[in-house]
N, C-alpha and C. Protein backbone atom coordinates (compact mmCIF):
# COMPACT_ATOMS: atom_id res chain seq x y z
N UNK A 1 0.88 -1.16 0.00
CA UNK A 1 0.00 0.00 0.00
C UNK A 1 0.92 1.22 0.00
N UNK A 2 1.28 1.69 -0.94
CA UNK A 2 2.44 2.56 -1.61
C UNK A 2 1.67 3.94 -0.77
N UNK A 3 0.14 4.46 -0.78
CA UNK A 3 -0.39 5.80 -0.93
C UNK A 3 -1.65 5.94 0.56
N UNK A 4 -0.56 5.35 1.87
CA UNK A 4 -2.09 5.12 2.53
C UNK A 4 -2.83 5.95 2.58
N UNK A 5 -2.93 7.10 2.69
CA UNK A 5 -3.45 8.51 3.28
C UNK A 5 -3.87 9.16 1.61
N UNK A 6 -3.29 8.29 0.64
CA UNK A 6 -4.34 8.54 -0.29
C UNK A 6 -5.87 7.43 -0.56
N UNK A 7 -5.21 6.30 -0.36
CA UNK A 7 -6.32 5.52 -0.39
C UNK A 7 -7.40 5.59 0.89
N UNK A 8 -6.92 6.02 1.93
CA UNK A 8 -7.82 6.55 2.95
C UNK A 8 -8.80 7.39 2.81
N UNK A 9 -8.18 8.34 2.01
CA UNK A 9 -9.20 9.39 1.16
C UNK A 9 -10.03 9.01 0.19
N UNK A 10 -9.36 8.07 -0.88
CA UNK A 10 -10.64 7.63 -1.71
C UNK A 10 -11.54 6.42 -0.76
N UNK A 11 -11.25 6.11 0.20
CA UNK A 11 -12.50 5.37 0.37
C UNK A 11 -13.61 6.15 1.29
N UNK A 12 -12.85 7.01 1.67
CA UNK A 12 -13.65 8.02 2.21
C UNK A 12 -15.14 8.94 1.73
N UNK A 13 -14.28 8.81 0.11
CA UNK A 13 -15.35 9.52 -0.46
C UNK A 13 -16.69 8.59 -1.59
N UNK A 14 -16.44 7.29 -1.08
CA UNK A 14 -16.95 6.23 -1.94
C UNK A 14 -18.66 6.46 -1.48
N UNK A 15 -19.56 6.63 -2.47
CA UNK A 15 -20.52 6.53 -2.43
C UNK A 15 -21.30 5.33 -1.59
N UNK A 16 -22.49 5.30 -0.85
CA UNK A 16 -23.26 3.86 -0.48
C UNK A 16 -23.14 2.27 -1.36
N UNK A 17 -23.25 3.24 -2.88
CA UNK A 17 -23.31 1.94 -3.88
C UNK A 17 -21.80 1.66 -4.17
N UNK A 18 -21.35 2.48 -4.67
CA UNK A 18 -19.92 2.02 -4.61
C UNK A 18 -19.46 1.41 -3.80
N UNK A 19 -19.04 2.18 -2.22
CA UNK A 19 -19.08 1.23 -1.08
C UNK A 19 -19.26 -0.30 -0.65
N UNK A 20 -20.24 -0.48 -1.06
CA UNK A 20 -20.99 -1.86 -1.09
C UNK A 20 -20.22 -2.98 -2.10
N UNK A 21 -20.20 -2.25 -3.32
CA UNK A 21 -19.74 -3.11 -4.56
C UNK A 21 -17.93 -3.63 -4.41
N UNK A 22 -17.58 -2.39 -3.46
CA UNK A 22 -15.86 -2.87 -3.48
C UNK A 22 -16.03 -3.62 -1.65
N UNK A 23 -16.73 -3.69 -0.85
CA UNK A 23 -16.21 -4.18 0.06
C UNK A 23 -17.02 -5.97 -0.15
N UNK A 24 -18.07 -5.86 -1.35
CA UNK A 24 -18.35 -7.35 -1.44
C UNK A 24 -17.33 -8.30 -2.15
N UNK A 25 -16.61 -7.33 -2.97
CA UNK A 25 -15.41 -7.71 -3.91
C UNK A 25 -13.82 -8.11 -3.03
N UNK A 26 -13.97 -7.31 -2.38
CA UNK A 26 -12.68 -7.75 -1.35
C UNK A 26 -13.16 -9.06 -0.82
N UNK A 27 -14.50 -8.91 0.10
CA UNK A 27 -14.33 -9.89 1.19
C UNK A 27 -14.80 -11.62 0.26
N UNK A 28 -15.07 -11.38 -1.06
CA UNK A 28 -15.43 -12.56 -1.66
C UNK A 28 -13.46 -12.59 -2.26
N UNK A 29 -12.68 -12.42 -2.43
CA UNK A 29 -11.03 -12.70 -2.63
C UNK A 29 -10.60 -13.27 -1.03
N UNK A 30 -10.51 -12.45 -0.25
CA UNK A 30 -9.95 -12.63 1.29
C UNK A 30 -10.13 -13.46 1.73
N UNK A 31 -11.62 -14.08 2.00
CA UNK A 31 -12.07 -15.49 2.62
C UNK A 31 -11.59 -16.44 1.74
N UNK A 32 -11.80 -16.74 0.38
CA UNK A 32 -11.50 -18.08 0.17
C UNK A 32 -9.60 -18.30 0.27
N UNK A 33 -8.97 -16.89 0.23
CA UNK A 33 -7.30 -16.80 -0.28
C UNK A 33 -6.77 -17.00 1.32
N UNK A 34 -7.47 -16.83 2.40
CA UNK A 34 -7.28 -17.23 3.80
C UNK A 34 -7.45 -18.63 3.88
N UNK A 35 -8.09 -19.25 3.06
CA UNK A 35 -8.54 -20.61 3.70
C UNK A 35 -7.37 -21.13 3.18
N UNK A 36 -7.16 -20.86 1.91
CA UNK A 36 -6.07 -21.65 0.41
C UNK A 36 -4.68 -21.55 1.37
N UNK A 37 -4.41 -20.39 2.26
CA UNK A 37 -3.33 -19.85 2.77
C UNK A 37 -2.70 -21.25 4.31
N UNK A 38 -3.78 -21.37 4.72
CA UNK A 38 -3.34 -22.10 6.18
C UNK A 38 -4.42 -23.21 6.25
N UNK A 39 -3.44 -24.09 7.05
CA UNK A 39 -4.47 -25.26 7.31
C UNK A 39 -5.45 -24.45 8.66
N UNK A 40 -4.73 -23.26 9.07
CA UNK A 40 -5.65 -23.04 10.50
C UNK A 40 -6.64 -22.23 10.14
N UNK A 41 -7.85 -22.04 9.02
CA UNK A 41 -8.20 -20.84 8.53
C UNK A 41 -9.21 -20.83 9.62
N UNK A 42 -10.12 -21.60 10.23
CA UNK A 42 -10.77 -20.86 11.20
C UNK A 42 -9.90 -19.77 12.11
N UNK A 43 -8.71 -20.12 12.72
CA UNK A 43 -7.67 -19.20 13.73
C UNK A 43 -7.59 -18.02 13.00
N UNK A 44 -7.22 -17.62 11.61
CA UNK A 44 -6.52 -16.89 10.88
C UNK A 44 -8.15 -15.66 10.52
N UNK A 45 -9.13 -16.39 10.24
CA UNK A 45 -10.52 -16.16 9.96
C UNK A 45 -10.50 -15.16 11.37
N UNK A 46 -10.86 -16.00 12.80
CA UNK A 46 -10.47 -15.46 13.74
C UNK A 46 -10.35 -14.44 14.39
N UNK A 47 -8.82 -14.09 13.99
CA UNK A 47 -8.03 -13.29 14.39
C UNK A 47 -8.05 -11.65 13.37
N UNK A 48 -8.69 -11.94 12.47
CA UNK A 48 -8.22 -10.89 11.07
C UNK A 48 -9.79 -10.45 11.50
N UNK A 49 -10.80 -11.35 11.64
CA UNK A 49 -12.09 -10.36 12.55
C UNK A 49 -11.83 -9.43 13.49
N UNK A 50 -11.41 -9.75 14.26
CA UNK A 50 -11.31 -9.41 15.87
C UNK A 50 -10.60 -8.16 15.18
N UNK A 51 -9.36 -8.26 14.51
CA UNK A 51 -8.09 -7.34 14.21
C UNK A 51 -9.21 -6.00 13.93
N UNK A 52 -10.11 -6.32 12.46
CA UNK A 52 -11.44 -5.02 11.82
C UNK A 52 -11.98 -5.15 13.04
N UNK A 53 -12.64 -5.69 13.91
CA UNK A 53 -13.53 -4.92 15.38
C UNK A 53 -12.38 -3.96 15.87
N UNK A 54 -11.36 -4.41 16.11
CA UNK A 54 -10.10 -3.52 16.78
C UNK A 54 -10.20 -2.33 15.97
N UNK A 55 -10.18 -2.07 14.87
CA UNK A 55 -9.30 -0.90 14.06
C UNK A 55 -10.80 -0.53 14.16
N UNK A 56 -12.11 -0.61 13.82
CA UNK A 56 -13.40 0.22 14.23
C UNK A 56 -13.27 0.78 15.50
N UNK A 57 -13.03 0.39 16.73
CA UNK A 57 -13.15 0.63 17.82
C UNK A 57 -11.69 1.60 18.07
N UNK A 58 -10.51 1.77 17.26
CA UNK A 58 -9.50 2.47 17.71
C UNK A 58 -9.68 3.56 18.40
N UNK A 59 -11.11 4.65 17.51
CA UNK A 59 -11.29 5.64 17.63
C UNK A 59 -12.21 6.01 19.16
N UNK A 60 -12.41 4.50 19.91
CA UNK A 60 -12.89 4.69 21.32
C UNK A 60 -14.05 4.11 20.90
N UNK A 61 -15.19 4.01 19.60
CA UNK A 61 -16.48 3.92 20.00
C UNK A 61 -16.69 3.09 18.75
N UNK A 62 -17.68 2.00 18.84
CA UNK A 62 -18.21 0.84 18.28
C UNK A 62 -19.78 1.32 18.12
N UNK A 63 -20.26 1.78 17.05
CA UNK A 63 -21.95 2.63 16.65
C UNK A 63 -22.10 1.43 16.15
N UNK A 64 -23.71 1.61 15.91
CA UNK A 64 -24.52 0.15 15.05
C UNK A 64 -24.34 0.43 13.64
N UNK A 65 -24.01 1.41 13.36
CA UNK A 65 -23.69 1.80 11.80
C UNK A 65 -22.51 0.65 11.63
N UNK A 66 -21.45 0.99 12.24
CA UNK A 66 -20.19 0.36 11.67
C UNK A 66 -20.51 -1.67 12.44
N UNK A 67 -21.13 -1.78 12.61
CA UNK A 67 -21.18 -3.17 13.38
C UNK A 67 -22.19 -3.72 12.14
N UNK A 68 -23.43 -2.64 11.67
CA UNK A 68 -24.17 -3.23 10.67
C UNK A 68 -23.13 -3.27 9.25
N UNK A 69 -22.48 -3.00 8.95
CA UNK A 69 -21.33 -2.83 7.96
C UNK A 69 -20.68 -4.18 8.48
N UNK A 70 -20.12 -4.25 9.18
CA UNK A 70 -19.30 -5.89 9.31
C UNK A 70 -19.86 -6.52 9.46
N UNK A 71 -21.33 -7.05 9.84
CA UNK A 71 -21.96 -7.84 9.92
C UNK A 71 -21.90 -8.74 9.00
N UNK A 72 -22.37 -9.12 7.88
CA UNK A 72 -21.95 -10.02 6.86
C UNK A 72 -20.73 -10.85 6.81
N UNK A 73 -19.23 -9.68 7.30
CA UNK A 73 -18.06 -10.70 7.26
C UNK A 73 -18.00 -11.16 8.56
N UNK A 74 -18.66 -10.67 9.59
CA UNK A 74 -18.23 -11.35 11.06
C UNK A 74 -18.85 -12.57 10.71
N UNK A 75 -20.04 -12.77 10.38
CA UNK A 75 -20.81 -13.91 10.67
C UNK A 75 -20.08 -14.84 9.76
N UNK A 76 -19.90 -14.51 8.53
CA UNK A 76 -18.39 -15.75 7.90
C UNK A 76 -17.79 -16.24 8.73
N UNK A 77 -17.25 -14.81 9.50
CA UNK A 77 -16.19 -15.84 10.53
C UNK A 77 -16.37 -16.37 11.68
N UNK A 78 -17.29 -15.74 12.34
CA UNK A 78 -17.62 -16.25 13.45
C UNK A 78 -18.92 -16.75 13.63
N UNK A 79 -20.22 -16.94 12.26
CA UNK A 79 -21.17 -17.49 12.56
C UNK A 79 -22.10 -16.48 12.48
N UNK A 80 -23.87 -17.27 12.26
CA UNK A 80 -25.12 -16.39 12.23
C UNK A 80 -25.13 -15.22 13.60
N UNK A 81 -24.67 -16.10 14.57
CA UNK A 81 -25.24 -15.85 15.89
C UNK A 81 -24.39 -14.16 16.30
N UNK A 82 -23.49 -13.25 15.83
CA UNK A 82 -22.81 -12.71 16.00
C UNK A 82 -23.60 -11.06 15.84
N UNK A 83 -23.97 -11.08 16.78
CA UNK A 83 -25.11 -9.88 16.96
C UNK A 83 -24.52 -8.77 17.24
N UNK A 84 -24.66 -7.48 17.71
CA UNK A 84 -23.99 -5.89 17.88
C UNK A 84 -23.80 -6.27 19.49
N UNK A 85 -24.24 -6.83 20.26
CA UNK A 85 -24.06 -6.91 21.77
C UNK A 85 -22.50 -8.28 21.92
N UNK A 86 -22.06 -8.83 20.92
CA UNK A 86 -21.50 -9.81 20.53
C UNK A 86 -19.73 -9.22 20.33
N UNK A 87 -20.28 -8.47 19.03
CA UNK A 87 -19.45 -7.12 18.40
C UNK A 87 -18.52 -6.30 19.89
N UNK A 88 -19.50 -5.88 20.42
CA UNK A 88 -19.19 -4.71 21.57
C UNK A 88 -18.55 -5.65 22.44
N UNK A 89 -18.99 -7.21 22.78
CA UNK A 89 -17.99 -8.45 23.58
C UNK A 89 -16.48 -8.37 23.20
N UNK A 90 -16.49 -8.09 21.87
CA UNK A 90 -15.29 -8.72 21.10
C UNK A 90 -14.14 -6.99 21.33
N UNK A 91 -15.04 -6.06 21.29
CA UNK A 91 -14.62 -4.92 21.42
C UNK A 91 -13.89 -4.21 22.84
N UNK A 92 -14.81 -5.01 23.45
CA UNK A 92 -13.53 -4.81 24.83
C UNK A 92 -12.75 -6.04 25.53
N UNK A 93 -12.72 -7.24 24.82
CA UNK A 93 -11.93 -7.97 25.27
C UNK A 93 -10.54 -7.30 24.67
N UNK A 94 -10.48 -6.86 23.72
CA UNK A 94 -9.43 -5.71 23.06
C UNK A 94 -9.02 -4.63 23.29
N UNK A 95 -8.82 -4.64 24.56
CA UNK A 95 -8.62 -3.33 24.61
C UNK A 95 -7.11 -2.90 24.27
N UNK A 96 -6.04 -1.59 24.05
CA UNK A 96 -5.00 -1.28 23.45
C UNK A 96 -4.40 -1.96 24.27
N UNK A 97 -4.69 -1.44 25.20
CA UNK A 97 -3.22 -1.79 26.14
C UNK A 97 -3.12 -2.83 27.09
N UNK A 98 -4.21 -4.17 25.98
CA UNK A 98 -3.96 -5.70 26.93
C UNK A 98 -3.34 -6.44 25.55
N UNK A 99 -2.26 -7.46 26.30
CA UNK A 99 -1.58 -8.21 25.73
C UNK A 99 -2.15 -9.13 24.30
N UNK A 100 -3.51 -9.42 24.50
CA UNK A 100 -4.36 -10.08 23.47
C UNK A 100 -4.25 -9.68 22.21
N UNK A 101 -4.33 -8.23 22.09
CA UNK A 101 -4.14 -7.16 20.59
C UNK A 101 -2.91 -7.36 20.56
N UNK A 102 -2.42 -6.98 21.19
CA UNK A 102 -0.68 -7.11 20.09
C UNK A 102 -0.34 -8.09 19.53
N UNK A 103 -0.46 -9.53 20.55
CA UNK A 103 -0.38 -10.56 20.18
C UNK A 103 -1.60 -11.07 18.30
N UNK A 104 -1.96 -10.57 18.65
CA UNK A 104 -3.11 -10.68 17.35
C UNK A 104 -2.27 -9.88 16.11
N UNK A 105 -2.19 -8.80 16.53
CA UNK A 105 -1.43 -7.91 15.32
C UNK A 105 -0.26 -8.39 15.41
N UNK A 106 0.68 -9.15 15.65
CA UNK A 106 1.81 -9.17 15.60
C UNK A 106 1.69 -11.21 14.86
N UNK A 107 0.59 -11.76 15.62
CA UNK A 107 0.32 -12.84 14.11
C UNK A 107 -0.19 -12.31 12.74
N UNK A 108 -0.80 -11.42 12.66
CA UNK A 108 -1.66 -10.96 11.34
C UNK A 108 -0.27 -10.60 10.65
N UNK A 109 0.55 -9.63 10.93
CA UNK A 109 1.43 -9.65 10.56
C UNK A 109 2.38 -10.32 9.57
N UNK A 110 2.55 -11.37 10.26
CA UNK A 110 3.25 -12.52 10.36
C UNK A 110 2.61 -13.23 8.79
N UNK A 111 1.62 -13.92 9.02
CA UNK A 111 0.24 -14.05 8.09
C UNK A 111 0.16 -13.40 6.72
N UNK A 112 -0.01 -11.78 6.96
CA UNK A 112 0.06 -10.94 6.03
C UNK A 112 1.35 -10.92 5.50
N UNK A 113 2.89 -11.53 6.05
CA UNK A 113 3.72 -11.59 5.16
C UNK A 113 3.96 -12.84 4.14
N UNK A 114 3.01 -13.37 4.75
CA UNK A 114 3.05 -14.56 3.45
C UNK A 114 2.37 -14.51 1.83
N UNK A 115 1.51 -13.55 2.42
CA UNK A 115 0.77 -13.55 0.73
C UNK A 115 1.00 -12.44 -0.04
N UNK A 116 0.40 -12.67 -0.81
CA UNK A 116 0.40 -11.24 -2.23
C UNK A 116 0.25 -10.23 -1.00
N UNK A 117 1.10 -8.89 -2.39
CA UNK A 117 0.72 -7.57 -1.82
C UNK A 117 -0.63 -7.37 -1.97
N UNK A 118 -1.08 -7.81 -3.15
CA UNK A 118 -2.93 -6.99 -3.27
C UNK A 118 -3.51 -7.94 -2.39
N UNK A 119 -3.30 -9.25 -1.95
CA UNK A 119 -4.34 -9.53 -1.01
C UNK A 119 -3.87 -8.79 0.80
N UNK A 120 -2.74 -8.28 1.04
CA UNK A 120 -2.49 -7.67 1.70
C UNK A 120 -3.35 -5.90 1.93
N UNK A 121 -3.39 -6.12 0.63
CA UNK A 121 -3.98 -4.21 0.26
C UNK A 121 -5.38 -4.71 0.12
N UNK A 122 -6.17 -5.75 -0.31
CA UNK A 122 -7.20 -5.84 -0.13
C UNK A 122 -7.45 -6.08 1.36
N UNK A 123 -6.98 -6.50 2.28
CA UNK A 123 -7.17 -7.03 3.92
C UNK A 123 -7.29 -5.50 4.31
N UNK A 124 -6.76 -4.65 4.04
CA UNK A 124 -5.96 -3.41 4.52
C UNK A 124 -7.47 -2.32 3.79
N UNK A 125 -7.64 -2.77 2.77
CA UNK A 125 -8.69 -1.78 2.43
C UNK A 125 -10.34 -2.26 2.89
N UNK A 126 -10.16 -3.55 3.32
CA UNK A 126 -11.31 -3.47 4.17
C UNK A 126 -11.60 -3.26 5.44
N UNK A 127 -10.74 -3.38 5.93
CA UNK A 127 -10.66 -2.54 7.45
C UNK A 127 -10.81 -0.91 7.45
N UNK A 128 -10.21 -0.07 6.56
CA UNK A 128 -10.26 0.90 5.89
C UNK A 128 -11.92 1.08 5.84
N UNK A 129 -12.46 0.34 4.87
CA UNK A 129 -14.10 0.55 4.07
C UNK A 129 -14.73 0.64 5.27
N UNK A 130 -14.57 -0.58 6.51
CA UNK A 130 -15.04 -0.54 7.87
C UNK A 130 -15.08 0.74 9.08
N UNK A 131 -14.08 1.15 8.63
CA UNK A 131 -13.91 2.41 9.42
C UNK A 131 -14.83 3.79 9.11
N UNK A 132 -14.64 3.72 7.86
CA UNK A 132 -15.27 4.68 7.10
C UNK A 132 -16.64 4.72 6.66
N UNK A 133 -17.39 3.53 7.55
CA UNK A 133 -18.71 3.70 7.32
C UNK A 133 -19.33 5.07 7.37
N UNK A 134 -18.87 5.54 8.04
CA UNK A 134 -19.56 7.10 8.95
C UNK A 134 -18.82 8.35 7.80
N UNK A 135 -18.17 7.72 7.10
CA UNK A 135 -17.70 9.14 5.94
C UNK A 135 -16.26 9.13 6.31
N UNK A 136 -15.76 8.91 7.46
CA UNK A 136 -13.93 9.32 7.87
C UNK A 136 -13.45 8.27 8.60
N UNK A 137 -12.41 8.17 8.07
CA UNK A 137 -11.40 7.03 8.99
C UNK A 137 -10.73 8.23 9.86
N UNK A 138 -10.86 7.88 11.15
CA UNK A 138 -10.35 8.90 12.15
C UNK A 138 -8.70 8.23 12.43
N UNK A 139 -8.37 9.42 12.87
CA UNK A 139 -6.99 9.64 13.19
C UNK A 139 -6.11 7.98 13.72
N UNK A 140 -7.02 7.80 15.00
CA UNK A 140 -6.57 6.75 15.74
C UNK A 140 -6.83 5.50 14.94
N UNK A 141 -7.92 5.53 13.92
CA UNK A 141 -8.20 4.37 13.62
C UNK A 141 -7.45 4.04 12.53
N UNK A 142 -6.56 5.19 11.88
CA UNK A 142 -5.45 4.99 10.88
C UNK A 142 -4.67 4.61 11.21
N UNK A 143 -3.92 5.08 12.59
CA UNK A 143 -2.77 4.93 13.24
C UNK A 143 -2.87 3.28 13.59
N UNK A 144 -4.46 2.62 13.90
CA UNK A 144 -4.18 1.18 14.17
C UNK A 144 -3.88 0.11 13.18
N UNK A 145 -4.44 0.88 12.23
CA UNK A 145 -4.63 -0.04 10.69
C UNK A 145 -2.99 0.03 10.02
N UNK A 146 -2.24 1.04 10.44
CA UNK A 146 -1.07 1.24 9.60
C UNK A 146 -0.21 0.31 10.31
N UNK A 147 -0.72 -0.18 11.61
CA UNK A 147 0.41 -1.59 11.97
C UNK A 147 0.56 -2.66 10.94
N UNK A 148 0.01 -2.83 10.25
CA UNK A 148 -0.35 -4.07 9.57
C UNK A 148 0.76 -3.57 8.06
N UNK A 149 0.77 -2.81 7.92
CA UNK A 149 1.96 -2.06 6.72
C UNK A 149 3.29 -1.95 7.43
N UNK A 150 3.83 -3.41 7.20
CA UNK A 150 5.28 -3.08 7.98
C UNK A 150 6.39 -4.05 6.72
């Protein structure tokens, strides 16, 4: 991801329909290129959820806007049952400054150095699309997402 703070901006300004059309396009590449990737794809599935609840929540606050936006890929990964009271579970077992997140970002990492750059920039631009439900990827929530660009 050569231009983050440019691509931050164009997804920023992506219309509802647009919106929709590139984050169904990512997450139909990501899931099956995760599974192809590891025998552990539930773990990897997992962990790369939890990682998008993390980078939504950087900015301190988890709205039903951005929870109805992941909804579709949580439940891939974690099932029907994965409701906004579920979301907000997953959201403070994460908090910055417990050992669980780093450890997570520091496998994704790991993970993310095994594959293509574009499926890297696709992982990276949906966390991105996630953030930006509300029109802006905020400050903090850039600063969490840019761990993953190392």
């Amino acid at each position: 991801m050569s231009d983050f703070n440019k691509v931050c901006k164009a997804v920023e300004q992506l219309d509802v329909a647009e919106y929709t059309v590139v984050l169904a396009a990512k997450t139909a590449k990501i899931v099956p290129a995760l599974h192809e990737l590891t025998q552990d794809y539930e773990e990897v599935a997992h962990m790369l959820a939890a990682f998008m609840v993390a980078s939504v929540y950087a900015d301190g606050k988890l709205d039903e806007t951005e929870y109805l936006l992941m909804k579709p890929m949580m439940e891939i990964f974690f099932g029907t049952d994965f409701d906004y009271a579920s979301a907000k579970a997953v959201v403070k077992a994460f908090r910055p400054e417990g050992n669980e997140l780093k450890e997570i970002i520091d496998y994704l990492i790991d993970i993310l150095g095994e594959i293509s750059p574009e499926l890297k920039d696709d992982i990276i631009t949906v966390c991105l699309l996630i953030c930006a439900v509300d029109g802006k990827i905020s400050r903090k929530e850039k600063q969490f997402i840019k761990q993953l660009i190392r």
